[in-house]
C-alpha atoms as a PDB file:
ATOM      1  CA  UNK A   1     125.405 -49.441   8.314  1.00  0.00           C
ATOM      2  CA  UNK A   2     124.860 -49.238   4.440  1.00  0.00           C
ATOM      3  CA  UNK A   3     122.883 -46.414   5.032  1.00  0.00           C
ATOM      4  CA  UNK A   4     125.316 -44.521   7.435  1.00  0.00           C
ATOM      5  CA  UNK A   5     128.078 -44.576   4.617  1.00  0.00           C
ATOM      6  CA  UNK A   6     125.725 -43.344   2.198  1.00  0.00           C
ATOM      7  CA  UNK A   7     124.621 -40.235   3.933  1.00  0.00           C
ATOM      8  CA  UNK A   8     128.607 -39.851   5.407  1.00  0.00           C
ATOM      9  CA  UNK A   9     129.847 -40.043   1.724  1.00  0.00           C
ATOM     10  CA  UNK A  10     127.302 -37.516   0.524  1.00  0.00           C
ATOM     11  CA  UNK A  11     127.908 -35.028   3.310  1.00  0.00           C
ATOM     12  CA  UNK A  12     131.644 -35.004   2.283  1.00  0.00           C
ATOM     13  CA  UNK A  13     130.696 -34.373  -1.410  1.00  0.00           C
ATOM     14  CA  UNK A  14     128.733 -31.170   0.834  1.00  0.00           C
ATOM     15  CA  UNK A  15     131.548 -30.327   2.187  1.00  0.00           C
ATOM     16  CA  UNK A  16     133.974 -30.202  -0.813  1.00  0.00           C
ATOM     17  CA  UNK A  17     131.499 -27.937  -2.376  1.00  0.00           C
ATOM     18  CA  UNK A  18     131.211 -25.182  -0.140  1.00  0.00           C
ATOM     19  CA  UNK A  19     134.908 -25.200   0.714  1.00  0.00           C
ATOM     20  CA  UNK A  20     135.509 -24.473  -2.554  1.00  0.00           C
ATOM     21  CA  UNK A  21     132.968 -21.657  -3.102  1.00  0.00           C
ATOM     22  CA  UNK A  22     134.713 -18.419  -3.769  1.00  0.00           C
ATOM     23  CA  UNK A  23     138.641 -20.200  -3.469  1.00  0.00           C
ATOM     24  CA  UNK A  24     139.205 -21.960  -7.164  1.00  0.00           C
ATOM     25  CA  UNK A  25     143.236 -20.705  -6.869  1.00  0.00           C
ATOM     26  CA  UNK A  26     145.139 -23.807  -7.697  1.00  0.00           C
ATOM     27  CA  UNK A  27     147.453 -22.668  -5.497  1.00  0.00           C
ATOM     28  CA  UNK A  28     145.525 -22.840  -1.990  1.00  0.00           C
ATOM     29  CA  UNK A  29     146.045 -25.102   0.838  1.00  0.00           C
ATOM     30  CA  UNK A  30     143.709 -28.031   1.302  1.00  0.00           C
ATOM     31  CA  UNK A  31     143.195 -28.859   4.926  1.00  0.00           C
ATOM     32  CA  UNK A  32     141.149 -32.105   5.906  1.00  0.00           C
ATOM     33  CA  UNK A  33     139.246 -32.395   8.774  1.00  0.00           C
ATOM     34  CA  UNK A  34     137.985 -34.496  10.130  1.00  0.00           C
ATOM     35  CA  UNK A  35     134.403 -33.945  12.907  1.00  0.00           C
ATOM     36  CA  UNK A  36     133.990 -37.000  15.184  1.00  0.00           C
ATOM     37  CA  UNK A  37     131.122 -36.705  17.489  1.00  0.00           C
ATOM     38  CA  UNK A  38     127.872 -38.291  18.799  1.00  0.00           C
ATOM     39  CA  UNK A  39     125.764 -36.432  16.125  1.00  0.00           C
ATOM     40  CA  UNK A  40     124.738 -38.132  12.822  1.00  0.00           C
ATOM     41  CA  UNK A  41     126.509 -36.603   9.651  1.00  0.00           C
ATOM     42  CA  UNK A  42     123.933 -35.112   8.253  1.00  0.00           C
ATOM     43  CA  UNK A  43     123.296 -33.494  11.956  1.00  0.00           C
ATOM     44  CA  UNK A  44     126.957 -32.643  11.831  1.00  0.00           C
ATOM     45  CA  UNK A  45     127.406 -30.916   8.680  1.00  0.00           C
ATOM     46  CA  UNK A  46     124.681 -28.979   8.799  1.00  0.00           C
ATOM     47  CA  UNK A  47     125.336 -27.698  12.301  1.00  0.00           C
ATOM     48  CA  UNK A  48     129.002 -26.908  12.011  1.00  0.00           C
ATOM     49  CA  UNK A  49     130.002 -26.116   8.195  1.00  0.00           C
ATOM     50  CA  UNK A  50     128.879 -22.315   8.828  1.00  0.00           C
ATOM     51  CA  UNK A  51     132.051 -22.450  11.501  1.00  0.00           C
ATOM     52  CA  UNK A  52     134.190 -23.847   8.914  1.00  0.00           C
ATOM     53  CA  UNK A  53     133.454 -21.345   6.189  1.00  0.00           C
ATOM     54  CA  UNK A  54     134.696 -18.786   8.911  1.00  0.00           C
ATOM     55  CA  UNK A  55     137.403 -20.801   9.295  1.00  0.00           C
ATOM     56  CA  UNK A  56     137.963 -20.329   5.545  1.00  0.00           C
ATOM     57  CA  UNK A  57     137.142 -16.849   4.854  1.00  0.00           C
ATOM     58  CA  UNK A  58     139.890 -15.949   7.874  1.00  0.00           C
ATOM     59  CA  UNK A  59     142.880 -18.514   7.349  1.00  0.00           C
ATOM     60  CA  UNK A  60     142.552 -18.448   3.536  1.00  0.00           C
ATOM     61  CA  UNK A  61     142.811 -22.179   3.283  1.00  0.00           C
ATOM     62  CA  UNK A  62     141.029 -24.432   1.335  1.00  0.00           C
ATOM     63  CA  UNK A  63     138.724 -26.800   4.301  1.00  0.00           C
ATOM     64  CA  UNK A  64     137.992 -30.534   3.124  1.00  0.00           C
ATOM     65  CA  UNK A  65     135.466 -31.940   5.572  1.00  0.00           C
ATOM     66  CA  UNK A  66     135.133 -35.997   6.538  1.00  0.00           C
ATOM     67  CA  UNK A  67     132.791 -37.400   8.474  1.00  0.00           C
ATOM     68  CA  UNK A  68     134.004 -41.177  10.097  1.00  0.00           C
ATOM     69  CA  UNK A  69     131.039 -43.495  10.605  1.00  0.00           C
ATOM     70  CA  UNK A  70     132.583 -44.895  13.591  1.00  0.00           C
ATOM     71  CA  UNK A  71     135.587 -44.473  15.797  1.00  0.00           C
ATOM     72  CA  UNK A  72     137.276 -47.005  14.317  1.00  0.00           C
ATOM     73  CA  UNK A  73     136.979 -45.499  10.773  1.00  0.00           C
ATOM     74  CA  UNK A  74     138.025 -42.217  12.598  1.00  0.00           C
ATOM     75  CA  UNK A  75     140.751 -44.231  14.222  1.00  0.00           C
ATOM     76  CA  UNK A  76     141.880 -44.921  10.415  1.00  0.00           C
ATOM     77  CA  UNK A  77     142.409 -42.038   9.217  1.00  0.00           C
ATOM     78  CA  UNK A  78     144.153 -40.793  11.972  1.00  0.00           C
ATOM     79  CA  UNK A  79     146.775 -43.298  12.128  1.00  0.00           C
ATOM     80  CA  UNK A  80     147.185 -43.225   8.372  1.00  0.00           C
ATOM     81  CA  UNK A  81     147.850 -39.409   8.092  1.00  0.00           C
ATOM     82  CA  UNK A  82     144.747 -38.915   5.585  1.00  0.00           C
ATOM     83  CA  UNK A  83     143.618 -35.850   8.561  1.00  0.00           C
ATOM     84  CA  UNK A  84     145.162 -33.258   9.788  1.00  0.00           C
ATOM     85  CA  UNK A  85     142.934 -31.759  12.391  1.00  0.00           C
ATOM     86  CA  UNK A  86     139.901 -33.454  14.350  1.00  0.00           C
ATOM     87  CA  UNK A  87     137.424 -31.514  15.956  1.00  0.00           C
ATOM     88  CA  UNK A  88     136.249 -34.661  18.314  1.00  0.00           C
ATOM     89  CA  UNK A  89     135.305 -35.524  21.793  1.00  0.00           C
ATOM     90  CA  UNK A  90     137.407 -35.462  24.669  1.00  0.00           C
ATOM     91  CA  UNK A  91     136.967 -39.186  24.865  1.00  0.00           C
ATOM     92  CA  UNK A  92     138.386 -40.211  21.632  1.00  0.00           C
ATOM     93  CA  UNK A  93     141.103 -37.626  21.700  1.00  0.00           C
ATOM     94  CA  UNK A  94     142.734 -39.688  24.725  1.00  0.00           C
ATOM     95  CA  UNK A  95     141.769 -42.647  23.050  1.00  0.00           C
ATOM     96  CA  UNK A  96     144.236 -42.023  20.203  1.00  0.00           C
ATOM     97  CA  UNK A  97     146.659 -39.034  22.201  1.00  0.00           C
ATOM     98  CA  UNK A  98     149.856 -40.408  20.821  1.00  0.00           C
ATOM     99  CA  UNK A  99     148.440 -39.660  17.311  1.00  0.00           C
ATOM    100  CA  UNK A 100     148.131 -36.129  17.931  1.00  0.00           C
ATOM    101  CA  UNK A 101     150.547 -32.922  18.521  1.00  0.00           C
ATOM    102  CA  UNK A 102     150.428 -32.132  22.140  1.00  0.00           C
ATOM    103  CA  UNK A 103     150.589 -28.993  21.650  1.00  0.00           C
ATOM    104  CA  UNK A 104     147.796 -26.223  20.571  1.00  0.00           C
ATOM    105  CA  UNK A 105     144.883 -28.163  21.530  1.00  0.00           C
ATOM    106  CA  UNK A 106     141.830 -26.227  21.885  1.00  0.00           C
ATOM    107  CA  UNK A 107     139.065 -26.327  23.512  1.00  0.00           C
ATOM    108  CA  UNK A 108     135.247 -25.491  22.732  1.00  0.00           C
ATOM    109  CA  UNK A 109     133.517 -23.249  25.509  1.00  0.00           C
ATOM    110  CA  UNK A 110     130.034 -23.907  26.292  1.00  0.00           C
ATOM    111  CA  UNK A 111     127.388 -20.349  25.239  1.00  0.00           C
ATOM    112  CA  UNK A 112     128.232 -19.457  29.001  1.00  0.00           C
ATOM    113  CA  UNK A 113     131.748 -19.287  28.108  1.00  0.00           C
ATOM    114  CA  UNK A 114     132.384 -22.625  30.748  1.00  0.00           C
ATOM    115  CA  UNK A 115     134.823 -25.343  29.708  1.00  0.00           C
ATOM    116  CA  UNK A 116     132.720 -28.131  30.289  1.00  0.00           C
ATOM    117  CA  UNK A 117     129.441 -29.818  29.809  1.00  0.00           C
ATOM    118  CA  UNK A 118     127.373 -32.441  31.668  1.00  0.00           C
ATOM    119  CA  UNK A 119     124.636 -34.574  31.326  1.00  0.00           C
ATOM    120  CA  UNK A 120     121.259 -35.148  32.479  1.00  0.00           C
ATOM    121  CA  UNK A 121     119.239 -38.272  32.889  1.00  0.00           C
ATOM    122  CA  UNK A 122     115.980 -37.509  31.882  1.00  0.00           C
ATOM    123  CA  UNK A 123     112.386 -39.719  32.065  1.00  0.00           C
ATOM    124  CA  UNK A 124     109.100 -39.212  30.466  1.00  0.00           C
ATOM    125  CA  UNK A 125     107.184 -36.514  31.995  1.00  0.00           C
ATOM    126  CA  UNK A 126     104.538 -38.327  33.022  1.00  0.00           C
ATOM    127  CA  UNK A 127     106.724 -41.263  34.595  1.00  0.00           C
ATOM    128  CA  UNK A 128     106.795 -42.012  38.054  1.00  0.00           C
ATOM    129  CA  UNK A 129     110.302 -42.080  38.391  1.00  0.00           C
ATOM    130  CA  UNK A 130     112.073 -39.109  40.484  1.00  0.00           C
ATOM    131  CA  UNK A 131     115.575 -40.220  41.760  1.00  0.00           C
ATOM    132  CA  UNK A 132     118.010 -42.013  40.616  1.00  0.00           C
ATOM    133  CA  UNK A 133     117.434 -44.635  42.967  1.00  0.00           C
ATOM    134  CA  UNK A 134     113.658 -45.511  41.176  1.00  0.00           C
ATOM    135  CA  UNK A 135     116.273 -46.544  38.476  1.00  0.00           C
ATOM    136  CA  UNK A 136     116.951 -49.989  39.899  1.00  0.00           C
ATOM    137  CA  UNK A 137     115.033 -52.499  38.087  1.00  0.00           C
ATOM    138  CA  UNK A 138     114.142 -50.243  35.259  1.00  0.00           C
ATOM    139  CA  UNK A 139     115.635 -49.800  31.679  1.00  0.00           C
ATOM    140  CA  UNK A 140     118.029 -46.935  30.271  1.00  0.00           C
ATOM    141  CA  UNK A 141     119.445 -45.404  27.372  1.00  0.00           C
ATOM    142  CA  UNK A 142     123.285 -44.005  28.104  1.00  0.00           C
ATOM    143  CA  UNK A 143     124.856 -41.621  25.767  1.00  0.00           C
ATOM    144  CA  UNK A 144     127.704 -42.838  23.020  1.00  0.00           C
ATOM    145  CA  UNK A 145     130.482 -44.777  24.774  1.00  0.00           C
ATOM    146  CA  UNK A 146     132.930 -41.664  23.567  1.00  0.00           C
ATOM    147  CA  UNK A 147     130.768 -38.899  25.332  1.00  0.00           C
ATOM    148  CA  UNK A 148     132.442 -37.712  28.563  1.00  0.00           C
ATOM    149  CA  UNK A 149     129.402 -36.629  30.191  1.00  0.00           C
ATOM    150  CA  UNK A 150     126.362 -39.110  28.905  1.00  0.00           C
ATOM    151  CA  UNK A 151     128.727 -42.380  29.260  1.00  0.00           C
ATOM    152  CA  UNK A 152     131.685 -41.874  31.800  1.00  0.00           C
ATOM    153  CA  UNK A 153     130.484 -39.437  33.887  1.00  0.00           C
ATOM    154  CA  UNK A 154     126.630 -41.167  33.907  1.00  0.00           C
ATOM    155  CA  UNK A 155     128.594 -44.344  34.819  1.00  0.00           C
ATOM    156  CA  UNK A 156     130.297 -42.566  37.603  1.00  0.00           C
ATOM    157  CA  UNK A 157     127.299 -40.806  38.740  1.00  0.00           C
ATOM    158  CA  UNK A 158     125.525 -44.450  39.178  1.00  0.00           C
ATOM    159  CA  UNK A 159     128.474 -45.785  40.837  1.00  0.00           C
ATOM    160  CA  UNK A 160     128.339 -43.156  43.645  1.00  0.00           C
ATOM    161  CA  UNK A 161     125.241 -43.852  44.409  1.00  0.00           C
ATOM    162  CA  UNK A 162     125.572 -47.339  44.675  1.00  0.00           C
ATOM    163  CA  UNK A 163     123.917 -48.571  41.892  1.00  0.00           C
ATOM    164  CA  UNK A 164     125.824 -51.017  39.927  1.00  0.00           C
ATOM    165  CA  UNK A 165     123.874 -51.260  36.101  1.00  0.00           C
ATOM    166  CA  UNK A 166     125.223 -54.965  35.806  1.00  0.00           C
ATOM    167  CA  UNK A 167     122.842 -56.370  38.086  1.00  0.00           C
ATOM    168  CA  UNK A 168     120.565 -53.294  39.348  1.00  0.00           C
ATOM    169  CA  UNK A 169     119.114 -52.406  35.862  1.00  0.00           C
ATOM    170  CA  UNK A 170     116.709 -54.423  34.451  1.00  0.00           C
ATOM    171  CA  UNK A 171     118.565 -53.675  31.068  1.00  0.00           C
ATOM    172  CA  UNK A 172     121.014 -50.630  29.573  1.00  0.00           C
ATOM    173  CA  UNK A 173     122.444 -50.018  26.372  1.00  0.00           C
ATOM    174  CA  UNK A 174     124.184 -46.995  24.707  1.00  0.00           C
ATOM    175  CA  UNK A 175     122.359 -44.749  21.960  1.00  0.00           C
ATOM    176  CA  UNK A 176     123.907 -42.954  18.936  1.00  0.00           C
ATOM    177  CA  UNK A 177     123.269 -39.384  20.087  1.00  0.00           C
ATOM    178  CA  UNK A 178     121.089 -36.836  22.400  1.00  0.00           C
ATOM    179  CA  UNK A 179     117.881 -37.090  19.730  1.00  0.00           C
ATOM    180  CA  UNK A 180     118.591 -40.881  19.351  1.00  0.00           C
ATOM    181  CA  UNK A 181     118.583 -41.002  22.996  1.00  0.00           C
ATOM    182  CA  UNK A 182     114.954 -39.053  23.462  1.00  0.00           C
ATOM    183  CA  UNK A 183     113.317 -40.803  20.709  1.00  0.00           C
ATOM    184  CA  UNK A 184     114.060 -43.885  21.893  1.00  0.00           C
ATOM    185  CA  UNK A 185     112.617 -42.501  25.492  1.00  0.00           C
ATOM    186  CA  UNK A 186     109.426 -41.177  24.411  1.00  0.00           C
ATOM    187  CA  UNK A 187     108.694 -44.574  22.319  1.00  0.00           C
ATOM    188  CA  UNK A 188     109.066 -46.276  25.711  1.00  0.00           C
ATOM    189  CA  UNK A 189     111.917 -48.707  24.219  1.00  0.00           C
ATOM    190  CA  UNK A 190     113.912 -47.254  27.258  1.00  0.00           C
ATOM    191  CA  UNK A 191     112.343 -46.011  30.786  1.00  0.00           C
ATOM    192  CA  UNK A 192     115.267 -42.951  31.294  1.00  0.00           C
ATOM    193  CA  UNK A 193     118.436 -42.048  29.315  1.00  0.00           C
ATOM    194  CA  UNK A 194     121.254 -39.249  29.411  1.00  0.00           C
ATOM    195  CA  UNK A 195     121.557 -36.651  27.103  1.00  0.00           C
ATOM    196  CA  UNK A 196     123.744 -32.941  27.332  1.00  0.00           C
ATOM    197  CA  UNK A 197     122.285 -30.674  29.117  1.00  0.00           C
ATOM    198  CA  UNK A 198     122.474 -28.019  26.384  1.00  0.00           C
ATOM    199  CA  UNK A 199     120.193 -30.021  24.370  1.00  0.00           C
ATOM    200  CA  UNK A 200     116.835 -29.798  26.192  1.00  0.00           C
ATOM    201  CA  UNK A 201     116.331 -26.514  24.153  1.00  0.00           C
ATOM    202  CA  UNK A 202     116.217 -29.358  21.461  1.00  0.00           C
ATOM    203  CA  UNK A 203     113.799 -31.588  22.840  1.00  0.00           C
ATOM    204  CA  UNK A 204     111.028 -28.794  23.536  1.00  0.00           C
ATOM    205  CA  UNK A 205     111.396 -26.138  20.826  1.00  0.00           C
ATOM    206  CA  UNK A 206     114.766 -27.280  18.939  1.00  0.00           C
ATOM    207  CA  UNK A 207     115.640 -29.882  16.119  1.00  0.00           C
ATOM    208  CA  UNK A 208     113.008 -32.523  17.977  1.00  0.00           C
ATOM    209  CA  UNK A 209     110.462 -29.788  19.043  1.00  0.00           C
ATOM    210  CA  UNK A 210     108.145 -31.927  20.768  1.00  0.00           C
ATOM    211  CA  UNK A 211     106.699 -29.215  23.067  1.00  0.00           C
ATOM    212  CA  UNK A 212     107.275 -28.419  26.621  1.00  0.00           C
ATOM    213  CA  UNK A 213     105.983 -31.648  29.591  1.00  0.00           C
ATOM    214  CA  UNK A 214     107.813 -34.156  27.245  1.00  0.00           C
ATOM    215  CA  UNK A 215     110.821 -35.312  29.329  1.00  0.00           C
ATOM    216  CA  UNK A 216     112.115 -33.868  32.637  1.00  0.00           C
ATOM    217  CA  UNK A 217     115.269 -34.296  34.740  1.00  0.00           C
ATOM    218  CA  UNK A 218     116.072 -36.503  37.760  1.00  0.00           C
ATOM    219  CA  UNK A 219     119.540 -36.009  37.981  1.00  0.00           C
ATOM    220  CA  UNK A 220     122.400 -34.449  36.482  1.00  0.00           C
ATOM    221  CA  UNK A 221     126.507 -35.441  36.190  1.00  0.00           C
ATOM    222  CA  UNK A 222     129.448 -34.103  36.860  1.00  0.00           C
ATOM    223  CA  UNK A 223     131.133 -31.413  34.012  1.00  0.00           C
ATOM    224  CA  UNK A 224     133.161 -32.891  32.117  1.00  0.00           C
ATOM    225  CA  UNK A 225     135.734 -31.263  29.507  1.00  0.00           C
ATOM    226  CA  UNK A 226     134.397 -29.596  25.943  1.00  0.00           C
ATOM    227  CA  UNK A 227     134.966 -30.822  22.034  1.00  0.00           C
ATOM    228  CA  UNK A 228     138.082 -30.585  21.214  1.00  0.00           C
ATOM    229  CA  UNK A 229     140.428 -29.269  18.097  1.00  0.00           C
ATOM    230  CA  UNK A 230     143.142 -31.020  17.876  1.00  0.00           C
ATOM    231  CA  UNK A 231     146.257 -31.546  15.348  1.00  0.00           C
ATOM    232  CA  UNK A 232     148.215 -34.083  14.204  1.00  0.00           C
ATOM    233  CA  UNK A 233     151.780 -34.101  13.232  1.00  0.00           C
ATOM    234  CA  UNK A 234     151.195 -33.921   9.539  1.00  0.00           C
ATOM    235  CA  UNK A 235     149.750 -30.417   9.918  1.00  0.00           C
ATOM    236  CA  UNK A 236     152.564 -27.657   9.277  1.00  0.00           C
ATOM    237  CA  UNK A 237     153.120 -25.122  12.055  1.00  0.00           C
ATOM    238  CA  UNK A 238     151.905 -22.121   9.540  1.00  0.00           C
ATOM    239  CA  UNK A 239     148.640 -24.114   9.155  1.00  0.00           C
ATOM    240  CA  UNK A 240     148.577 -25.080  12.769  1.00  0.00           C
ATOM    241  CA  UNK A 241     148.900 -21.133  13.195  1.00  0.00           C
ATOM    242  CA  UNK A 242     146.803 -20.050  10.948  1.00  0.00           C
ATOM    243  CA  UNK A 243     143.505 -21.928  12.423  1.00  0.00           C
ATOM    244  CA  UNK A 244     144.385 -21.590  16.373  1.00  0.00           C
ATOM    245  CA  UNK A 245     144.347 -17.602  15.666  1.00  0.00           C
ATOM    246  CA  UNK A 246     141.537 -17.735  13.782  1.00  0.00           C
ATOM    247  CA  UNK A 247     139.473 -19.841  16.200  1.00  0.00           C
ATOM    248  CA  UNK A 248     140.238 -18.280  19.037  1.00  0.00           C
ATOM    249  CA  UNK A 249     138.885 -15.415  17.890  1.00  0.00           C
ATOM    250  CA  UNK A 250     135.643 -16.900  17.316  1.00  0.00           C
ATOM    251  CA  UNK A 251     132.923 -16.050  19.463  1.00  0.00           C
ATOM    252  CA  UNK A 252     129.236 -16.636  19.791  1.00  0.00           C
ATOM    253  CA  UNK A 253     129.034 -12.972  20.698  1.00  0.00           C
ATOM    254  CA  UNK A 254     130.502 -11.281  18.515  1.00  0.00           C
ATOM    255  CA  UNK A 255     129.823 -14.041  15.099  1.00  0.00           C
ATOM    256  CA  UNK A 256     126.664 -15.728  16.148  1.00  0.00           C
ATOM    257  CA  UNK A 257     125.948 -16.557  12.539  1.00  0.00           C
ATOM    258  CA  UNK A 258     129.113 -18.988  12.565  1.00  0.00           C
ATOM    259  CA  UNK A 259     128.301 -20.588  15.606  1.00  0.00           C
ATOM    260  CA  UNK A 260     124.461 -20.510  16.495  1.00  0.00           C
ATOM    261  CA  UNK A 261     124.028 -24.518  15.594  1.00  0.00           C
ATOM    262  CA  UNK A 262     126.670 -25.626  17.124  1.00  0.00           C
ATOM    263  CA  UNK A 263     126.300 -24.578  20.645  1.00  0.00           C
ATOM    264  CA  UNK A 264     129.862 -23.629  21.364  1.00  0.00           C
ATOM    265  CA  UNK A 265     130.199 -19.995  22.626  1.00  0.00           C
ATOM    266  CA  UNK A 266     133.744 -19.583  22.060  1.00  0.00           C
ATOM    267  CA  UNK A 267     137.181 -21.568  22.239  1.00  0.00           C
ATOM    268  CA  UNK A 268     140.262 -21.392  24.741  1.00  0.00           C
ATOM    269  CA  UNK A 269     143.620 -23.238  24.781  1.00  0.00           C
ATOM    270  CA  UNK A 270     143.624 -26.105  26.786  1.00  0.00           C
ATOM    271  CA  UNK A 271     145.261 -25.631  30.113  1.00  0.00           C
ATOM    272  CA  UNK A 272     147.731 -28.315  31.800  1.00  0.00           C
ATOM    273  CA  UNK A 273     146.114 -30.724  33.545  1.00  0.00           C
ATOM    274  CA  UNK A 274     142.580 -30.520  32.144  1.00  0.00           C
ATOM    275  CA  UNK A 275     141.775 -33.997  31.428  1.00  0.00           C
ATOM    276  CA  UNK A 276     143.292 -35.775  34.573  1.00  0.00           C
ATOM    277  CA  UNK A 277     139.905 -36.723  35.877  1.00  0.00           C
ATOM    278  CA  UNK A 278     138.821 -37.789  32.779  1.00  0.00           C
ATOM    279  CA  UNK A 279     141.788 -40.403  32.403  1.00  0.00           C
ATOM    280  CA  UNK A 280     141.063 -42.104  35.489  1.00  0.00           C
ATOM    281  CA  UNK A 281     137.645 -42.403  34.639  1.00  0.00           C
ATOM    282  CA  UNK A 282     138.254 -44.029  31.549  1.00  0.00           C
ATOM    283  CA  UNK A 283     140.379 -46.569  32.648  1.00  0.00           C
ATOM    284  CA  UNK A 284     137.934 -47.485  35.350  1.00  0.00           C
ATOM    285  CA  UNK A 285     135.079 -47.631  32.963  1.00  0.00           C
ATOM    286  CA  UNK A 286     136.256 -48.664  29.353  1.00  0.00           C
END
């Protein structure tokens, strides 16, 4: 944990610096953000501060970054009005709803311009497992508890095929992100986990690179809603305006450079409805 603070506190310090490259005014806006998501700080700042700097260079603002260790540090800072804006999962947002404006919620697109994402359960490649139900007796590695698609929608996935991971699993436990998840795989601490789909790319040529016949895929989840950018109260509608034009303009298209690490092609207002699914599987599984 000591070491999780360390690296969050020194990513902020990161953050402060290049938001104020280039915008010393006294008189500009500081808006803090905060990023919750199932990616390691570090992972996190260096994938998404390009976006930010857009963000920046369009809205004229002045971006403070923080990066929660936990959702209940993120939970924190929420309630206490240090944030104005959270770019987090779908999970957490209805975890803490009532803390944010209802309306202008965004929503990141996937490069394919799709609303969603799901996950995969992978296995080693040269494991003899090939369905889901060669899972029963075996050991595996879920996604973060606040990922849509490598928790609740894994869960779901097991439960419709009648596999119950209280008593059908020989053990099951939740890692800290997609590489945490692989890692943890390929070391043989775990016999299959779930990770995004999106980050394969990762595992064979990406951030992991560990070359093509590592892991393959047995099964794969339902799609589940994107990241989400959301506001709370404390943010002022000119600021609230500012940033929902400015992101909406962003596209992987037309400002790859801004969004190339962070696997979002795009963003889209929410639309009504969106996250009823979602709900009910929460409250079933959490």
């Amino acid at each position: 944990m000591k070491n999780v603070c360390k690296i969050s506190t020194i990513i902020i310090s990161l953050g402060l610096l290049f938001a104020s490259h280039g915008l010393a005014n006294k008189g500009v806006k500081t808006v803090t953000i905060a990023i919750f998501t199932c990616l390691e700080a570090e992972n996190t700042f260096k994938r998404h501060h390009p976006m930010f700097q857009y963000l920046e260079k369009k809205t004229g603002l002045k971006i403070r970054l923080v990066f929660p260790e936990n959702f209940q540090k993120f939970h924190e800072i929420v309630q206490d009005g240090t944030i104005e804006v959270a770019l987090q999962t779908p999970v957490s947002y209805l975890k803490l709803s009532d803390h944010f404006s209802l309306n202008n919620l965004i929503m990141a697109l996937s490069l394919d311009q799709k609303r969603c994402e799901r996950g995969v359960i992978i296995v080693r490649w040269d494991s003899t497992i090939e369905s889901l139900d060669d899972l029963k007796g075996k050991k595996i590695l879920f996604g973060s508890i606040y990922s849509a698609q490598n928790w609740i929608a894994a869960r779901n996935l097991f439960d419709k095929r009648g596999i119950k991971i209280e008593k059908d699993l020989k053990g099951w436990g939740h890692g800290v992100s997609c590489e945490d998840v692989v890692m943890r795989l390929v070391t043989k601490e775990f016999e299959a986990g779930v990770i995004c789909e999106y980050f394969l790319n990762d595992v064979c040529e990406g951030d992991l690179d560990l070359g093509e016949n590592t892991v393959r895929v047995i099964a794969k989840t339902a799609y589940m809603p994107n990241w989400l950018l959301a506001f709370t109260p404390k943010c002022n509608q000119n600021t609230v305006k500012k940033i929902t034009q400015a992101i909406l303009n962003l596209s992987h298209k037309d400002n790859k450079q801004y969004l190339q690490g962070t696997q979002f092609g795009g963003f889209s207002e929410v639309q009504p409805g969106e996250f009823q699914e979602l709900k009910r599987m929460i409250q079933r599984y959490q």
